[in-house]
N, C-alpha and C. Protein backbone atom coordinates (compact mmCIF):
# COMPACT_ATOMS: atom_id res chain seq x y z
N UNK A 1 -20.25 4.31 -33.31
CA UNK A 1 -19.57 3.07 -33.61
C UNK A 1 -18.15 3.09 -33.05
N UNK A 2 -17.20 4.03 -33.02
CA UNK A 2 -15.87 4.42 -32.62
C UNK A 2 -15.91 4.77 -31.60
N UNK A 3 -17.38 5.07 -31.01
CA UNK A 3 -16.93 5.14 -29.10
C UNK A 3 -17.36 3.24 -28.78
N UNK A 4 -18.35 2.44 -29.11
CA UNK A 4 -18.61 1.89 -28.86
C UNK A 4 -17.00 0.44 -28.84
N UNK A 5 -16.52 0.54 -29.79
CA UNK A 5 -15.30 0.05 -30.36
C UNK A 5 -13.84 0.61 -29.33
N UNK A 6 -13.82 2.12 -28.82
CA UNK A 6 -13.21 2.09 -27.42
C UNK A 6 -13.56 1.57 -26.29
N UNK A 7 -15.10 1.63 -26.08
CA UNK A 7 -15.37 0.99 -25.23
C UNK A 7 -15.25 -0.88 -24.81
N UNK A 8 -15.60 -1.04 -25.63
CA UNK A 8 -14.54 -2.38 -25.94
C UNK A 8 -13.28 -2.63 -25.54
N UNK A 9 -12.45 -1.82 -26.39
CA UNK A 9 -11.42 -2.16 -26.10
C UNK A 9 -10.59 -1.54 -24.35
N UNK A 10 -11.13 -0.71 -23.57
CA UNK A 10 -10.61 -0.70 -22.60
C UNK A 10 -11.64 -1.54 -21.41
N UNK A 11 -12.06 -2.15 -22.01
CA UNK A 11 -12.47 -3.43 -20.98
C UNK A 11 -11.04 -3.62 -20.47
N UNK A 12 -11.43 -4.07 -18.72
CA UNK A 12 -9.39 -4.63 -18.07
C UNK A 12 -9.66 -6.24 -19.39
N UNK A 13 -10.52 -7.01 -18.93
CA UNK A 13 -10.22 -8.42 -19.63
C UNK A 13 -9.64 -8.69 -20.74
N UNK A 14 -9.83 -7.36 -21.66
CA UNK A 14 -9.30 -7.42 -23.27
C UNK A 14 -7.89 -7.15 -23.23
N UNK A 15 -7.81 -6.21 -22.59
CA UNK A 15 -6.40 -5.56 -22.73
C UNK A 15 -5.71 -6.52 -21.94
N UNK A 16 -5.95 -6.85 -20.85
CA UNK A 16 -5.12 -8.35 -20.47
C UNK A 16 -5.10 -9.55 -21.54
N UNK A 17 -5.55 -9.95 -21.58
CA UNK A 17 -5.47 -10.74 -22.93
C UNK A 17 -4.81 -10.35 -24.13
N UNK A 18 -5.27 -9.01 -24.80
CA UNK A 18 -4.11 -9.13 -25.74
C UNK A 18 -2.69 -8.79 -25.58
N UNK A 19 -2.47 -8.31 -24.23
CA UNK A 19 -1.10 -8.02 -23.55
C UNK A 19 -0.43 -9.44 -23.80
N UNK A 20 -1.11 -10.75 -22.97
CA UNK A 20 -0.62 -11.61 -22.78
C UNK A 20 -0.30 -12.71 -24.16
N UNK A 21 -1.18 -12.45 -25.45
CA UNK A 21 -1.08 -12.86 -26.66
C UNK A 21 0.26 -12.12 -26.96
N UNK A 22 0.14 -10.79 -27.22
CA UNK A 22 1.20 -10.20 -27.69
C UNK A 22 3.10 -10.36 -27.33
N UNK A 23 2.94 -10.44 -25.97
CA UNK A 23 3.80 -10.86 -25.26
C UNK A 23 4.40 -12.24 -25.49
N UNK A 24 3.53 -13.19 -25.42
CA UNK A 24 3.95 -14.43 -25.62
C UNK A 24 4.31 -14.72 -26.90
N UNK A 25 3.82 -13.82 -28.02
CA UNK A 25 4.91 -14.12 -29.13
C UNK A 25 5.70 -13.56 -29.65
N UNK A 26 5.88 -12.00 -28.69
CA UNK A 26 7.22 -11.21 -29.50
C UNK A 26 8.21 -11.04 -28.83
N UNK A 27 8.23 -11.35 -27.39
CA UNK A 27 9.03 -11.42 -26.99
C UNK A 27 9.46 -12.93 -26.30
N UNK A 28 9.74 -13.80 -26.28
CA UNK A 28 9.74 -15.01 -26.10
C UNK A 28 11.15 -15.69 -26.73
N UNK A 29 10.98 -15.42 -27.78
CA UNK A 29 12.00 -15.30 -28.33
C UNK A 29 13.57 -14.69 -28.27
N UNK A 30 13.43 -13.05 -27.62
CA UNK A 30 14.18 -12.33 -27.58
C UNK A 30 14.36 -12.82 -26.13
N UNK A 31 13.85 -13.13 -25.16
CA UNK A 31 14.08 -13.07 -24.14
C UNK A 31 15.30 -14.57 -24.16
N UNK A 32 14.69 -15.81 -24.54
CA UNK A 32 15.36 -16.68 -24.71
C UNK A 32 16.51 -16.84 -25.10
N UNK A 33 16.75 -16.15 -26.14
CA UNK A 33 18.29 -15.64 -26.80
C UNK A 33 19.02 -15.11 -25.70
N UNK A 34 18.76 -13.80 -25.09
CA UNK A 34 19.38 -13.01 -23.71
C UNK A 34 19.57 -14.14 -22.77
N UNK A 35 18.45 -14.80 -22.47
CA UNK A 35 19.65 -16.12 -21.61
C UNK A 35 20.58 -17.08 -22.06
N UNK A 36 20.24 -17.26 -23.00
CA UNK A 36 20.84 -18.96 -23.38
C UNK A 36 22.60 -17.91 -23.55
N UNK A 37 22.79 -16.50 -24.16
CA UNK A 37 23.34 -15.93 -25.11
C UNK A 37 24.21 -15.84 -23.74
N UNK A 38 24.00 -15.21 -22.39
CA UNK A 38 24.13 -14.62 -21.15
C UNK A 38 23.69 -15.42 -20.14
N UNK A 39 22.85 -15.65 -19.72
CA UNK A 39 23.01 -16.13 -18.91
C UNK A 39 23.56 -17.56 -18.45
N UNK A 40 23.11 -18.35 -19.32
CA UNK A 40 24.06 -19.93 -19.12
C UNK A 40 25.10 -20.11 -19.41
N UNK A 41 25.57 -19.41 -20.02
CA UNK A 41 27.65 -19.11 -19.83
C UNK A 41 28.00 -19.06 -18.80
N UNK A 42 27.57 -18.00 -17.82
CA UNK A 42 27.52 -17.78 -16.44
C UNK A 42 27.05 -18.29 -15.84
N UNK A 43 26.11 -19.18 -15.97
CA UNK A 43 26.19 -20.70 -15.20
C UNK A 43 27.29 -21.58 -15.19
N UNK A 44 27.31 -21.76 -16.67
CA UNK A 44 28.47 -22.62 -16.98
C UNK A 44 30.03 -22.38 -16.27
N UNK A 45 30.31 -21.48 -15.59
CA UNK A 45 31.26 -20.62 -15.15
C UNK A 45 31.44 -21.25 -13.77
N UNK A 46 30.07 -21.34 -13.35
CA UNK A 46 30.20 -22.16 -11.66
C UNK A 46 29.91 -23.77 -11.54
N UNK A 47 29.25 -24.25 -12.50
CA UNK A 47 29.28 -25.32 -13.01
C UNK A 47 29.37 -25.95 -14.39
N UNK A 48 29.84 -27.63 -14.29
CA UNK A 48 30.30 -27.95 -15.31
C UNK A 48 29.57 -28.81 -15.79
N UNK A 49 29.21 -28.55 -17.24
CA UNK A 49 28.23 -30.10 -17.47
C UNK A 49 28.39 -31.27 -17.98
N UNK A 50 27.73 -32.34 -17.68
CA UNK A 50 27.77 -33.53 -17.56
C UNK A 50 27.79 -34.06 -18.80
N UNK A 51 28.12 -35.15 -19.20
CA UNK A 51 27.78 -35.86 -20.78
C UNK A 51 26.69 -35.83 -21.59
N UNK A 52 25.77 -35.52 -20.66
CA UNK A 52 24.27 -35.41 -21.28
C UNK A 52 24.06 -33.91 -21.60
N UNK A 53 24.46 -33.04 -20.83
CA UNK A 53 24.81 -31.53 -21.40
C UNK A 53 24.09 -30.65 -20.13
N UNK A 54 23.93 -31.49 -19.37
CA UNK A 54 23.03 -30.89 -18.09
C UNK A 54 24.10 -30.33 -17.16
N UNK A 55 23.47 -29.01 -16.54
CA UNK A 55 24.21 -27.82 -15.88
C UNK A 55 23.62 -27.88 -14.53
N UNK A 56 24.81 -28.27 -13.73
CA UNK A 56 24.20 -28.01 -12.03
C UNK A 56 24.90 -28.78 -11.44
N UNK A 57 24.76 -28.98 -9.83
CA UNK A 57 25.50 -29.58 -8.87
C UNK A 57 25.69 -31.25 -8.91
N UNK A 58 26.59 -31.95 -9.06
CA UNK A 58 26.55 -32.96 -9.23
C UNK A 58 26.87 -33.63 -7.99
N UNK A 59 26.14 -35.00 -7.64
CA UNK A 59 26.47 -35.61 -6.18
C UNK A 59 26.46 -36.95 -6.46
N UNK A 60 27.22 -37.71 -5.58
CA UNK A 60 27.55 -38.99 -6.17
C UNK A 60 26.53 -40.05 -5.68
N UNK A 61 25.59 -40.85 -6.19
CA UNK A 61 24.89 -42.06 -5.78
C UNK A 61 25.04 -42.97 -5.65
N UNK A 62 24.11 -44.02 -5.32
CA UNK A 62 24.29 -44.96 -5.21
C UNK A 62 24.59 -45.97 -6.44
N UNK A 63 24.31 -45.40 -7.58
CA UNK A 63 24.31 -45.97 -9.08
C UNK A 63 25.57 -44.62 -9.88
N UNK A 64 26.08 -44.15 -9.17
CA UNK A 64 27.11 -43.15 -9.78
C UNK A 64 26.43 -41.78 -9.67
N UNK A 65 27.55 -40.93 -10.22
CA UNK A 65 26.96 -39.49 -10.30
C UNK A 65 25.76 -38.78 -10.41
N UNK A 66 25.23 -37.60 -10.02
CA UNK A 66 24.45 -37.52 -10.35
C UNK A 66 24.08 -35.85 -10.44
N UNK A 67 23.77 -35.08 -11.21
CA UNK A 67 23.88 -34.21 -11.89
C UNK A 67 22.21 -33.86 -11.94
N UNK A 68 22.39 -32.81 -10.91
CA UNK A 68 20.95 -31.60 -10.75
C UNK A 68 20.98 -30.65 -11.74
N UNK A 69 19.79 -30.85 -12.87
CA UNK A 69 20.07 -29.82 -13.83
C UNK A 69 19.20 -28.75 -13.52
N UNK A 70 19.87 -27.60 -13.01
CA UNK A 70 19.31 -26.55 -12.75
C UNK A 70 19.43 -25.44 -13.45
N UNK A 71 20.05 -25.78 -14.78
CA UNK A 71 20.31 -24.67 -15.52
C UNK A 71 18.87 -24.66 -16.07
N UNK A 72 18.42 -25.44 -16.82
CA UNK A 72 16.98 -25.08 -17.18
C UNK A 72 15.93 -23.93 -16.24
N UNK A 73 16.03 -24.88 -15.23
CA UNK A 73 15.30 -23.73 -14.29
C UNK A 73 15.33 -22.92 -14.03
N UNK A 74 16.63 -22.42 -13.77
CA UNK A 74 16.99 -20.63 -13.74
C UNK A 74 16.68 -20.18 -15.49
N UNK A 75 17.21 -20.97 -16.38
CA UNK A 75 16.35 -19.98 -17.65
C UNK A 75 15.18 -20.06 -17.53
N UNK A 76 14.08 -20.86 -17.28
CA UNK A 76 12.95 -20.71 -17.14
C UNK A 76 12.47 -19.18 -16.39
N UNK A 77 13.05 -19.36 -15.00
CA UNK A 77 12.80 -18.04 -14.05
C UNK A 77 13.12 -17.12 -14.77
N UNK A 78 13.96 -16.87 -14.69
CA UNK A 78 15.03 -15.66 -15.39
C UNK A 78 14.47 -15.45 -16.75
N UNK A 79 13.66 -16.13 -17.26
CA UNK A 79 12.36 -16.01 -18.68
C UNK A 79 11.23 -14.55 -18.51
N UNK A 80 10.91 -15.81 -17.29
CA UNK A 80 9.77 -15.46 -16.50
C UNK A 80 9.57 -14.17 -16.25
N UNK A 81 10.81 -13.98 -15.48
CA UNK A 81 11.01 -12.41 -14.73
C UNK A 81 11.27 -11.60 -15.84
N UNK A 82 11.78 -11.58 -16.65
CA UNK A 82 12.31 -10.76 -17.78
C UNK A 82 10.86 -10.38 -18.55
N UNK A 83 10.07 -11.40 -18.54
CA UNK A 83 8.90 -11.19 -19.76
C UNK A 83 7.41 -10.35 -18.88
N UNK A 84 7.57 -10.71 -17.66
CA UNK A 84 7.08 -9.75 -16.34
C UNK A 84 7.28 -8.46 -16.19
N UNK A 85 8.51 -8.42 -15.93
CA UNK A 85 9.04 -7.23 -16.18
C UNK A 85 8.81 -6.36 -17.55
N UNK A 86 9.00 -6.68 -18.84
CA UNK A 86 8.86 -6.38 -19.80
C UNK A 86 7.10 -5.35 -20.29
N UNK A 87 6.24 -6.74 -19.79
CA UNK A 87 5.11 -6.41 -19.57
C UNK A 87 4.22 -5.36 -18.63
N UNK A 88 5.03 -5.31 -17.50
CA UNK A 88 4.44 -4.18 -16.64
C UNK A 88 4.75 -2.56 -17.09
N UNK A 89 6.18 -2.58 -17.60
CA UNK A 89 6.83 -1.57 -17.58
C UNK A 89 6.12 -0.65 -18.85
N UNK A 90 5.86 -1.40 -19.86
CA UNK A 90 5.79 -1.48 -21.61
C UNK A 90 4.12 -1.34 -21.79
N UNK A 91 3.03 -2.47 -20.56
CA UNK A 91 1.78 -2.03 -21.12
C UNK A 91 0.83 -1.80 -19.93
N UNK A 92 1.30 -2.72 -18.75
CA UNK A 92 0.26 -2.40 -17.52
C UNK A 92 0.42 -1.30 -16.96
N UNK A 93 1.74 -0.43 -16.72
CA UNK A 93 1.75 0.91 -16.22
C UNK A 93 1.38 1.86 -17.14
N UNK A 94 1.68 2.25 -18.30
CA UNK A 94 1.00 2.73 -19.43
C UNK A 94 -0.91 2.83 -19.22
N UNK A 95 -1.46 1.58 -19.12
CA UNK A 95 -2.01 1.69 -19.16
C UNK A 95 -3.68 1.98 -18.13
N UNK A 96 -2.60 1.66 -16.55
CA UNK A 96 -3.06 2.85 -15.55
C UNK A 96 -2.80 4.01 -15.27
N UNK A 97 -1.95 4.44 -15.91
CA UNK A 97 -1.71 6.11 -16.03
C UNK A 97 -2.45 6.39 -16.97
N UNK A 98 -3.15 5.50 -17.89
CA UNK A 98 -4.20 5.98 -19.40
C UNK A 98 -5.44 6.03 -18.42
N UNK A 99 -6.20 4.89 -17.45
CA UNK A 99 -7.29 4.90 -16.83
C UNK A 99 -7.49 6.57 -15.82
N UNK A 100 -6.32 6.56 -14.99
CA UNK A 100 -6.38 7.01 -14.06
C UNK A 100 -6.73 8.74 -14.52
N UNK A 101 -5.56 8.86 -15.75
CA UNK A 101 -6.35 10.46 -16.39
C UNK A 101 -7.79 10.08 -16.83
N UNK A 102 -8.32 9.25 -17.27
CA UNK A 102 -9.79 9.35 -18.11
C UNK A 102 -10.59 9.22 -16.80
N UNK A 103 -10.45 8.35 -15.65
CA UNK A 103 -11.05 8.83 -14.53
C UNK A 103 -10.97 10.20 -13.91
N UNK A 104 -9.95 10.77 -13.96
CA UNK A 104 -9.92 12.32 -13.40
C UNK A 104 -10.23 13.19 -13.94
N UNK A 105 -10.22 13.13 -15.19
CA UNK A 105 -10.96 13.95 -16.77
C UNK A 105 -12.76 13.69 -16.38
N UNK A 106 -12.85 12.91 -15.84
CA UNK A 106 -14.15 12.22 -15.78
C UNK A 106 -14.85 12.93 -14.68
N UNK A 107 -13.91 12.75 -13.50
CA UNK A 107 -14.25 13.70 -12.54
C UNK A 107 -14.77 12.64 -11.34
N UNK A 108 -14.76 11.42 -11.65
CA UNK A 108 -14.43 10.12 -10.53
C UNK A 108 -13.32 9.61 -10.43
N UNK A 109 -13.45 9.45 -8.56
CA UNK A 109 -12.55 9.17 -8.28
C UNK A 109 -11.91 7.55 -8.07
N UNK A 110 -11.35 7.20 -7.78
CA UNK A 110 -11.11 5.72 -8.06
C UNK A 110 -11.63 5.19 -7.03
N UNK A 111 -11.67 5.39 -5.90
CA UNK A 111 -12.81 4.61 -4.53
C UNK A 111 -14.11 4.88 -4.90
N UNK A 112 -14.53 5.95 -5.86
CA UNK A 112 -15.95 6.02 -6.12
C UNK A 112 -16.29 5.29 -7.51
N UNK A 113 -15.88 5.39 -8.54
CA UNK A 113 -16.12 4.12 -9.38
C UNK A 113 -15.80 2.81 -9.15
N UNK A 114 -14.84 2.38 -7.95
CA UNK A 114 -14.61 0.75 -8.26
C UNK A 114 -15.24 0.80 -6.72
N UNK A 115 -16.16 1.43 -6.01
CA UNK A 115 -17.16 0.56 -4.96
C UNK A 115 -18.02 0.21 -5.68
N UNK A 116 -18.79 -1.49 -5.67
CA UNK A 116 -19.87 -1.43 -5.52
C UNK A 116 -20.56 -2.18 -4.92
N UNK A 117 -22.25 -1.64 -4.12
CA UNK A 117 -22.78 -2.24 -3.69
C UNK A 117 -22.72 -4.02 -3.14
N UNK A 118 -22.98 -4.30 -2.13
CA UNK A 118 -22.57 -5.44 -1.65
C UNK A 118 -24.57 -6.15 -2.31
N UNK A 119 -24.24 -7.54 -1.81
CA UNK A 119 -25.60 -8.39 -2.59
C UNK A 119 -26.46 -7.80 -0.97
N UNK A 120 -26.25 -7.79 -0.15
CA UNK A 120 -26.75 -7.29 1.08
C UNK A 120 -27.67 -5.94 1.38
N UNK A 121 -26.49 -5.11 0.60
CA UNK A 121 -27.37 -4.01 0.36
C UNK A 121 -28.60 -3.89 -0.74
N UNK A 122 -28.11 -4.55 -1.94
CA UNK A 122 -28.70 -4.57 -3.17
C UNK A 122 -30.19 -4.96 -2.64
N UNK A 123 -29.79 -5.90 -2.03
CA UNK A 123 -31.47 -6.75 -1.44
C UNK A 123 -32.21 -6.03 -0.58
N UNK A 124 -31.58 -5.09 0.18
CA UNK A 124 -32.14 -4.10 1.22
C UNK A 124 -32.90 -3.07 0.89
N UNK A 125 -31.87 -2.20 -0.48
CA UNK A 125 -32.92 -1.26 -1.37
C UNK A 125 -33.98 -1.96 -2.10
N UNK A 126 -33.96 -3.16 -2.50
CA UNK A 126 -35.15 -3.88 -3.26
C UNK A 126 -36.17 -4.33 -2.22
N UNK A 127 -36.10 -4.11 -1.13
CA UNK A 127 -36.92 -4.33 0.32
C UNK A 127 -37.95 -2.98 0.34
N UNK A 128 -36.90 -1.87 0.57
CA UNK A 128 -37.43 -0.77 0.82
C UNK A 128 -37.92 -0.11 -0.39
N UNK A 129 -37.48 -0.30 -1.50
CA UNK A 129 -38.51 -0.18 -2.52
C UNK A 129 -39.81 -0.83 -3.35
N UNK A 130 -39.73 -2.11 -2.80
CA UNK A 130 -41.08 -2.88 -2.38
C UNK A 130 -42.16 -2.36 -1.39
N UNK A 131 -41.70 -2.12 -0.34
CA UNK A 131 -42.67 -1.27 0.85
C UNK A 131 -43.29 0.19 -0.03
N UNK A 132 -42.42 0.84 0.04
CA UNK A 132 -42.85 2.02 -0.76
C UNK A 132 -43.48 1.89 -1.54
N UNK A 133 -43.62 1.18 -2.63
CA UNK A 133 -44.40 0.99 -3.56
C UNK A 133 -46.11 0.35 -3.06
N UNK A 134 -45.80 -1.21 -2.43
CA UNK A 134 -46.97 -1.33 -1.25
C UNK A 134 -47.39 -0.40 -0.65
N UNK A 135 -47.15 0.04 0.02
CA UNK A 135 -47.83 0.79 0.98
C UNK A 135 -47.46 0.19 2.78
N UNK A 136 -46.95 -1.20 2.96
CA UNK A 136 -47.27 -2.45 3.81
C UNK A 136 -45.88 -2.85 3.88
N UNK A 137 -45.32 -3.68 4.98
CA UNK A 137 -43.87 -3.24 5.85
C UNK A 137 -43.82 -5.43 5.17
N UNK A 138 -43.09 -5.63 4.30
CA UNK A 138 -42.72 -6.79 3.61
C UNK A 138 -42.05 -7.25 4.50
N UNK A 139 -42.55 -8.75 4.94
CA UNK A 139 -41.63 -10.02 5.89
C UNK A 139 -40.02 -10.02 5.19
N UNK A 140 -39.41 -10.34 6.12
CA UNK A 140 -38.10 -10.20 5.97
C UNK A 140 -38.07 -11.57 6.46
N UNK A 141 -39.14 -12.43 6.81
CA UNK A 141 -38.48 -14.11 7.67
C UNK A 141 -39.16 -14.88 6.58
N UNK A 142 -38.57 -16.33 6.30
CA UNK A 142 -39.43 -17.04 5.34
C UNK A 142 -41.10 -17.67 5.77
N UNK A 143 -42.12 -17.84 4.43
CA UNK A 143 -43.53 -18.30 5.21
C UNK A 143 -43.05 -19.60 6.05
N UNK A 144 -43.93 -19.94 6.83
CA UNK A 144 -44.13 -21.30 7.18
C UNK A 144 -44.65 -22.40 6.04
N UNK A 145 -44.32 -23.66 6.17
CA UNK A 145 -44.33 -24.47 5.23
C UNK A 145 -45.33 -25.56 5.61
């Protein structure tokens, strides 16, 4: 039951997934704080914002000013990258240095467990193990109709 229950859980699909659950709600937060806290001050530093509270280059129109808010966007990125970062460092490298010993403990190597068979071949041994079994060399072209 407890191997079957590891086995499970190092499926890649699971562990991606709960990486990406986990992530998205514990750090999300913290990350957001570190910019708003840091980094948009230092926006604010090269630009000034507008009445509406928007941060970025302002250019004048044809209806008056006009104010590119690009501060959002760099917190967005600067989210992004931080929670990326966070994630590779904290569970995806962790957890190919966890594969890569249980493959070498295993005694396969990583080009030999992650080849497999193409649909080409698959169909080729199911050819030649049809004959064999016949006795009689199986059409490889479709009947006539």
């Amino acid at each position: 039951m407890i191997q079957g229950f590891k086995d499970f859980i190092m499926r890649g699909n699971v562990i991606d997934l709960a990486v990406a659950v986990v992530i998205g709600a514990a750090f999300t937060a913290l990350v957001n704080a570190v910019v708003a806290s840091i980094i948009e001050p230092i926006i604010k530093l090269v630009w000034q914002a507008d009445e509406s509270g928007n941060v970025g280059p302002t250019v004048n129109g044809i209806w008056g000013p006009v104010t590119f808010p690009i501060g959002g966007l760099l917190n967005a990125v600067i989210s992004f990258l931080a929670v990326a970062v966070v994630v590779y460092f904290v569970f995806v490298l962790p957890m190919n240095h966890f594969k890569e010993r249980a493959a070498a403990k295993a005694g396969v190597s990583e080009d030999e467990g992650a080849k497999a068979p193409t649909e080409q071949e698959l169909l080729t041994q199911i050819r030649d193990l049809l004959e064999k079994q016949t006795g009689s060399s199986v059409s490889t072209t479709p009947p006539a109709p």
